[in-house]
C-alpha atoms as a PDB file:
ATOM      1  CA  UNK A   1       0.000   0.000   0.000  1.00  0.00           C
ATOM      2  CA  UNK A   2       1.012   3.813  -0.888  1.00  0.00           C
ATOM      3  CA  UNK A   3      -0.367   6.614   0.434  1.00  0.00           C
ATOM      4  CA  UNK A   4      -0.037   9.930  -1.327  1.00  0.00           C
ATOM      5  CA  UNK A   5      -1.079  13.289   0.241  1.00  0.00           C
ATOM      6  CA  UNK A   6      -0.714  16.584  -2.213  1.00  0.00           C
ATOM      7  CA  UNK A   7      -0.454  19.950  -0.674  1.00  0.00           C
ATOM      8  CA  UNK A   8       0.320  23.454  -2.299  1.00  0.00           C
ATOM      9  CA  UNK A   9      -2.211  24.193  -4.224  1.00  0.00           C
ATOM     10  CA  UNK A  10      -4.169  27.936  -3.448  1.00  0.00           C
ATOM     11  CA  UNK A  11      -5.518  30.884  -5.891  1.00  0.00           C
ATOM     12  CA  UNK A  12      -2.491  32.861  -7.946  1.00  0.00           C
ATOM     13  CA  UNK A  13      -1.856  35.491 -10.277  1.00  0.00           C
ATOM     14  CA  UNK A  14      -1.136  34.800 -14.041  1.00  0.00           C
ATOM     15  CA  UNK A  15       2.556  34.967 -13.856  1.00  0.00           C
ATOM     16  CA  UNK A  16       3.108  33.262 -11.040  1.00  0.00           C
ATOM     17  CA  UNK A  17       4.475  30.371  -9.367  1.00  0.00           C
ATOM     18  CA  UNK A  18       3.448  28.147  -7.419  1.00  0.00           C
ATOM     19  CA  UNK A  19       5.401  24.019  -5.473  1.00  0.00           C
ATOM     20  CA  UNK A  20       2.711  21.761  -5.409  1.00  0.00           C
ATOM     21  CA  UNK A  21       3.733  18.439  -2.647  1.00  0.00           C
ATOM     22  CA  UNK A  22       3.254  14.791  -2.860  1.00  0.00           C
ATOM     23  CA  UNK A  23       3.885  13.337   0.186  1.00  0.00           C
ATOM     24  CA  UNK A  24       4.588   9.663   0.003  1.00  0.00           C
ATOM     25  CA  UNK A  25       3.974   7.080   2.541  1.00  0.00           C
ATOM     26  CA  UNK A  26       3.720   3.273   2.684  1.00  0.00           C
ATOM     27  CA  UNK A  27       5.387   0.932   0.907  1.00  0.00           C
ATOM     28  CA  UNK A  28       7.608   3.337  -1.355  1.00  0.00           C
ATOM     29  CA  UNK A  29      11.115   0.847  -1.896  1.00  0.00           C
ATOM     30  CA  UNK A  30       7.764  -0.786  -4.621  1.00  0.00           C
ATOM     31  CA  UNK A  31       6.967   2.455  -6.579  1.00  0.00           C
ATOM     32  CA  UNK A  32       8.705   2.924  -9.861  1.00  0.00           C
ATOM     33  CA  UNK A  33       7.067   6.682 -10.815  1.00  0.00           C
ATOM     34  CA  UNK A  34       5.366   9.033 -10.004  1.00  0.00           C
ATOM     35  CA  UNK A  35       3.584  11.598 -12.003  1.00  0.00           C
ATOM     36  CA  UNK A  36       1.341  14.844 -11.799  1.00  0.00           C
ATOM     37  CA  UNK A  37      -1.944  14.833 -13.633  1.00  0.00           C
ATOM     38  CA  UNK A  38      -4.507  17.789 -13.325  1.00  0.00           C
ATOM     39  CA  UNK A  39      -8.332  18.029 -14.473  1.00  0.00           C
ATOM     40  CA  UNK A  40      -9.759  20.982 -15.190  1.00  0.00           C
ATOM     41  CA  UNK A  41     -13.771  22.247 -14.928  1.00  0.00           C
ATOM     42  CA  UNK A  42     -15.021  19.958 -18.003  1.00  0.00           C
ATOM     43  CA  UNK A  43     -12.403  18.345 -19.002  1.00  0.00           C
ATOM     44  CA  UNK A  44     -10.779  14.718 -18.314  1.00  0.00           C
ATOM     45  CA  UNK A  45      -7.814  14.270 -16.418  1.00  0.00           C
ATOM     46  CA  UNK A  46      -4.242  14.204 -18.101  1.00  0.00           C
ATOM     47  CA  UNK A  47      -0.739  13.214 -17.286  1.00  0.00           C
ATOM     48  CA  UNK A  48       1.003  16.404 -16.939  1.00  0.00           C
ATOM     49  CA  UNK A  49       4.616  15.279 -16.128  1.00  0.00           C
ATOM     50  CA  UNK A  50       6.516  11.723 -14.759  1.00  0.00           C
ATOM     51  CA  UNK A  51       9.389  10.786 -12.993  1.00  0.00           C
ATOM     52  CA  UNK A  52      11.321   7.550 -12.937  1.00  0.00           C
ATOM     53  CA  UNK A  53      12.848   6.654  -9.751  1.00  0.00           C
ATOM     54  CA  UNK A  54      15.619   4.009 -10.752  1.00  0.00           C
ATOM     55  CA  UNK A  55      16.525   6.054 -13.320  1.00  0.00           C
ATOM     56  CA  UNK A  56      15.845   9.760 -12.637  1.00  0.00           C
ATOM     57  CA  UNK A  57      14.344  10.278 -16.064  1.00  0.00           C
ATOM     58  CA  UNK A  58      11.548  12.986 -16.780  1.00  0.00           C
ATOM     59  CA  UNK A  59       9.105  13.904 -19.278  1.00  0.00           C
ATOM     60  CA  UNK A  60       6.868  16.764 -19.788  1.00  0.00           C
ATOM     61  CA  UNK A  61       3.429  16.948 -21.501  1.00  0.00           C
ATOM     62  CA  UNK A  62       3.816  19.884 -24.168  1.00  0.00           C
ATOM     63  CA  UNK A  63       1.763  22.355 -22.549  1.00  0.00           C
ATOM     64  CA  UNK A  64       4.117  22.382 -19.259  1.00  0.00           C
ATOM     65  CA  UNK A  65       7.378  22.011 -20.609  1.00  0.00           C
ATOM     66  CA  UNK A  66       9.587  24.499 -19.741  1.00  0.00           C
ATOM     67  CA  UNK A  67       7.250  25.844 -17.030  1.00  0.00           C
ATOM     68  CA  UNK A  68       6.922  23.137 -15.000  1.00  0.00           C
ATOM     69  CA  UNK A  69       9.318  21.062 -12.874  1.00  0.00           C
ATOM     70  CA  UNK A  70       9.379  17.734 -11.031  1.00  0.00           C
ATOM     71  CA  UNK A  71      11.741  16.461  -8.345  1.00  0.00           C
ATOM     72  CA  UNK A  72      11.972  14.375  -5.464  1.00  0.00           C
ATOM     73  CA  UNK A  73      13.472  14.803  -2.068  1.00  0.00           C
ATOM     74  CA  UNK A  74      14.354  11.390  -1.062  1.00  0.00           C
ATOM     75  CA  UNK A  75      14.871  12.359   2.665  1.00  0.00           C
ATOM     76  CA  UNK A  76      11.333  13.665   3.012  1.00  0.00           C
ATOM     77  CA  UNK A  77       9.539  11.488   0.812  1.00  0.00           C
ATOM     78  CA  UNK A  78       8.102  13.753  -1.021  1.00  0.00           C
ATOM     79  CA  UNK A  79       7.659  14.500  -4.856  1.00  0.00           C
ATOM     80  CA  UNK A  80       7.303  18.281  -5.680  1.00  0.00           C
ATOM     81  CA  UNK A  81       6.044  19.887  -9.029  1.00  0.00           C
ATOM     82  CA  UNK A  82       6.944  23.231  -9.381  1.00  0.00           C
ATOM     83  CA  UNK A  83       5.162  25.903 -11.701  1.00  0.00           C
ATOM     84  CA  UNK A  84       6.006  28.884 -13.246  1.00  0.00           C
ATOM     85  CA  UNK A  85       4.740  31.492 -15.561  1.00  0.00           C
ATOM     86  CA  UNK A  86       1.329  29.921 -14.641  1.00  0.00           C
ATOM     87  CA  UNK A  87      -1.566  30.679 -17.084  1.00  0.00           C
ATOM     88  CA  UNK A  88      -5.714  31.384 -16.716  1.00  0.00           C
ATOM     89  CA  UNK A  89      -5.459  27.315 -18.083  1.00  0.00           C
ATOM     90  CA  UNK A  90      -3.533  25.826 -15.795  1.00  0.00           C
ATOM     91  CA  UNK A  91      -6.267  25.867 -13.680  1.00  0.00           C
ATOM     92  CA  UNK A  92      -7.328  22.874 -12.442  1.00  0.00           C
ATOM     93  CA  UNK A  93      -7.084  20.275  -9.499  1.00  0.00           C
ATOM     94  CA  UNK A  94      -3.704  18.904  -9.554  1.00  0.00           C
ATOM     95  CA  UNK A  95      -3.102  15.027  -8.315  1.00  0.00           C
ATOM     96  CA  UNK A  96      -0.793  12.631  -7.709  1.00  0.00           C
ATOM     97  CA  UNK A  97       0.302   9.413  -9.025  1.00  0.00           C
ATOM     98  CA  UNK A  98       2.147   6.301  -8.059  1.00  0.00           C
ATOM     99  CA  UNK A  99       3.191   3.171  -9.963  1.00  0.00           C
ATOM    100  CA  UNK A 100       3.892   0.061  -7.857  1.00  0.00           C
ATOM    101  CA  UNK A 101       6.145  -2.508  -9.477  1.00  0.00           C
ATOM    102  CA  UNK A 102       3.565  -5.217  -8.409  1.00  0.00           C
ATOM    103  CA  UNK A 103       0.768  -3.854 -10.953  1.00  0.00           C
ATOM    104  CA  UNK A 104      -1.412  -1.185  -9.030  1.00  0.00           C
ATOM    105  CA  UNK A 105      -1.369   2.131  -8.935  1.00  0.00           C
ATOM    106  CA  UNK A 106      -1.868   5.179  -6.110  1.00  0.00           C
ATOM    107  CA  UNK A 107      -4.334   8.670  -6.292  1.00  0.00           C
ATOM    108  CA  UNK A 108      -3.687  11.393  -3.926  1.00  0.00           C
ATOM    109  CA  UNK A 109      -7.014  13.032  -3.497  1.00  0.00           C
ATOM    110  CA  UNK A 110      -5.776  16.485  -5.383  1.00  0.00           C
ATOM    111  CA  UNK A 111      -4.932  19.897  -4.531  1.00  0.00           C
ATOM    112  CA  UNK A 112      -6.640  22.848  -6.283  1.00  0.00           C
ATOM    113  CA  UNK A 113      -4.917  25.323  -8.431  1.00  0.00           C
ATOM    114  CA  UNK A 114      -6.611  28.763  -9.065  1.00  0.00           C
ATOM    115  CA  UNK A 115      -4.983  30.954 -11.217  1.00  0.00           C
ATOM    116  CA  UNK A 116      -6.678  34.167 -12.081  1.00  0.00           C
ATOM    117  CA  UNK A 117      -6.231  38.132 -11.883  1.00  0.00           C
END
């Protein structure tokens, strides 16, 4: 079992920046990656960015890249995902994600990211 717990989120400016956290508890020496997805008002939920843990390897969806960042702090368990140069579209509920090497997979229950003037 994984727990994930996301904190961070809050109402900013277009222009600004904002560290989401993914605390991570539980059985972590099983999870492989862990990713950020968001969903915004009508829409489905998409992978926004991952991170491999063995091998430290990243990837971006388009929209993000070069805006967004995510790392890991080993000591604190937790996964961050920073954002910059946020836009009126980034907003959305930001969550989570876990992949164990046994099969399953972990959801935070999300943070909420406002941004707007």
């Amino acid at each position: 079992q994984v727990q994930l717990v996301e904190s961070g989120g809050g109402l900013v400016q277009p222009g600004g920046s904002l560290r989401l956290s993914c605390a991570v508890s539980g059985n972590i020496a099983s999870i492989y990656a862990i990713g950020w997805y968001r969903q915004g008002p009508g829409n489905q939920r998409e992978v926004i960015c991952s991170l491999s843990i063995s091998e430290g390897r990243t990837e971006y969806e388009e929209s993000v890249k070069g805006r967004f960042a995510i790392s890991r702090d080993n000591a604190e368990n937790t996964v961050y995902l920073q954002m910059n140069r946020l836009k009126p579209e980034d907003t959305a509920v930001y969550y989570c994600k876990a992949w164990e090497a046994e099969g399953y997979d972990y959801w935070g229950r999300g943070t909420q990211v406002t941004v707007s003037s």
